[in-house]
C-alpha atoms as a PDB file:
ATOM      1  CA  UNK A   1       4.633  10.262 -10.306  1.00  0.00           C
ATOM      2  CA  UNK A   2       1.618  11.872 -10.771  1.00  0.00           C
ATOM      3  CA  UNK A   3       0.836  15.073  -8.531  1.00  0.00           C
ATOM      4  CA  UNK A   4      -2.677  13.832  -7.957  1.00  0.00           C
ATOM      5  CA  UNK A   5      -0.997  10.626  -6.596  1.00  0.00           C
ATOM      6  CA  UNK A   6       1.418  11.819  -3.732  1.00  0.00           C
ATOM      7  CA  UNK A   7       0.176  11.811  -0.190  1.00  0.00           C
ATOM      8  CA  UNK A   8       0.801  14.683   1.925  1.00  0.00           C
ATOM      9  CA  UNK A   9       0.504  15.604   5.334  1.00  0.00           C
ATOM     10  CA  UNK A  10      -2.641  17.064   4.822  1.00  0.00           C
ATOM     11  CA  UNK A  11      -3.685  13.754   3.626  1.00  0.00           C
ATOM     12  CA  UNK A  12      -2.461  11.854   6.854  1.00  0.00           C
ATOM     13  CA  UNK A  13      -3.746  14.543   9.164  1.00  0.00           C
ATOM     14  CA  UNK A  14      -7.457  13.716   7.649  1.00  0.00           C
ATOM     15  CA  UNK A  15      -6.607  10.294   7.612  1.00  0.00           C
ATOM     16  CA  UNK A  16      -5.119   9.666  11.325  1.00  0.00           C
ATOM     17  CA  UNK A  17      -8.470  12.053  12.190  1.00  0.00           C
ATOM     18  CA  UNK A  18     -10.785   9.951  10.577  1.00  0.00           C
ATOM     19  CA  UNK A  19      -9.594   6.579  12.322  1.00  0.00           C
ATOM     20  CA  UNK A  20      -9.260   8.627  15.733  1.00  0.00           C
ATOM     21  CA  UNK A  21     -12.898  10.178  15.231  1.00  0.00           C
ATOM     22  CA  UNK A  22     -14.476   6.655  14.249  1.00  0.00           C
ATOM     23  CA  UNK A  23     -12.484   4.538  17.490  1.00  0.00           C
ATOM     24  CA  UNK A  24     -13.614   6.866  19.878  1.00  0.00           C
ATOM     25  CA  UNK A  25     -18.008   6.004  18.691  1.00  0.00           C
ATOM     26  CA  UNK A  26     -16.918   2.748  18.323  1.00  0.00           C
ATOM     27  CA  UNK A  27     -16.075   1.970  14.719  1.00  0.00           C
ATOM     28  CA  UNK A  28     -19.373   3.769  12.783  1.00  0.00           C
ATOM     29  CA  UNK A  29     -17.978   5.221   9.941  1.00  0.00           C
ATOM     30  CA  UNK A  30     -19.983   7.876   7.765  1.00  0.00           C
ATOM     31  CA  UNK A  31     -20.404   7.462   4.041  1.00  0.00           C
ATOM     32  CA  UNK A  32     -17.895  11.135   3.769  1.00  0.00           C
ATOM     33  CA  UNK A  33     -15.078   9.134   5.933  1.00  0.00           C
ATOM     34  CA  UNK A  34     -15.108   6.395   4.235  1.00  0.00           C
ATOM     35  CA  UNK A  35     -15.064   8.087   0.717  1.00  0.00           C
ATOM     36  CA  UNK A  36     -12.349  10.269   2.074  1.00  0.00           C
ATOM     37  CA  UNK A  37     -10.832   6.893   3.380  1.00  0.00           C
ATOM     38  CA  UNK A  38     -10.727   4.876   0.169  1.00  0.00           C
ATOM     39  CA  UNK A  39      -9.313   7.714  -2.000  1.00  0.00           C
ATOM     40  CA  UNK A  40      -6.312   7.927   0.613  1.00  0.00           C
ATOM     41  CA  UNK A  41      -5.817   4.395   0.167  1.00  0.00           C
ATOM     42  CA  UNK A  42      -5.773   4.717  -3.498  1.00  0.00           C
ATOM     43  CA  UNK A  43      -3.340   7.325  -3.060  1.00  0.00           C
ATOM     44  CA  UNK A  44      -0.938   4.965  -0.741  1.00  0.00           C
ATOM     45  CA  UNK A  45      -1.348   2.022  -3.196  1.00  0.00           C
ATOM     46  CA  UNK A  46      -0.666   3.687  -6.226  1.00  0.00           C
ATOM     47  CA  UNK A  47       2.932   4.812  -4.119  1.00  0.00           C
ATOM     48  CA  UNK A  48       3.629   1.502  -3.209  1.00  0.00           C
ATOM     49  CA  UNK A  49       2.643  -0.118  -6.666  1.00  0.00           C
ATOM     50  CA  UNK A  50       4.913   2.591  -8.150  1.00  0.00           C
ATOM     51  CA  UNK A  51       7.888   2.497  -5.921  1.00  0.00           C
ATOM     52  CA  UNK A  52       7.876  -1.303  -6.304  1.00  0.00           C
ATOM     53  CA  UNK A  53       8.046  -1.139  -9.981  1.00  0.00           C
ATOM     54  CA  UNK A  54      10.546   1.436 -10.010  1.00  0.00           C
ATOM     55  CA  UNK A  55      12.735  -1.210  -7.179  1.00  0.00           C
ATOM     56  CA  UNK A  56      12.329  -4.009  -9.826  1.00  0.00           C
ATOM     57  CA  UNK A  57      13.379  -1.726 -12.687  1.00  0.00           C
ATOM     58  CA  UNK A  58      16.086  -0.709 -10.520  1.00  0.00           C
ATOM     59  CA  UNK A  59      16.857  -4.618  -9.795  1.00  0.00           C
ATOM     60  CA  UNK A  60      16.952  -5.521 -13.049  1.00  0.00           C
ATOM     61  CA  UNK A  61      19.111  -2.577 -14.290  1.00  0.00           C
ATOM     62  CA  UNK A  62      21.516  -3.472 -11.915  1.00  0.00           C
ATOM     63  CA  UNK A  63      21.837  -7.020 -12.992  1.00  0.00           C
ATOM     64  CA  UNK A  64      22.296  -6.315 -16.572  1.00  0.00           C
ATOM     65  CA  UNK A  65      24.885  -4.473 -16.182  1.00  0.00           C
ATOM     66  CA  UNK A  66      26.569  -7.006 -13.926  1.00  0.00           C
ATOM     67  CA  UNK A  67      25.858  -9.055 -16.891  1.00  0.00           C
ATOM     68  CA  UNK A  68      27.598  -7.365 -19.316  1.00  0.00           C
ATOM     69  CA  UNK A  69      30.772  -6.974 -17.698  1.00  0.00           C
END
């Protein structure tokens, strides 16, 4: 995984900030949270795309060698 692709706590601290900061005036975002915003999400979907290819690799390791016994 690339280093530039893991989420940190520093990343959900801005993150849970962000969504605090915006619910309490109502849902106005500015354009810096919601850059901030969408590269966090990149960051989370880029995990879950990679850990789900790594489960199906994993999945389909496992059933070729169940195969070949």
């Amino acid at each position: 995984m690339d280093v530039s692709n893991r989420l940190n706590l520093s990343d959900l601290k801005i993150l849970t900030n962000i969504i605090s900061r915006c619910s309490q005036r109502g849902g106005i975002w500015s354009a810096d949270e919601m850059s901030t915003v969408a590269k966090l999400y990149e960051k989370m979907k880029t995990i879950i795309e990679q850990s789900e290819e790594q489960e199906k690799e994993q999945h389909e390791l496992s059933q070729n060698m169940s195969n070949s016994r």
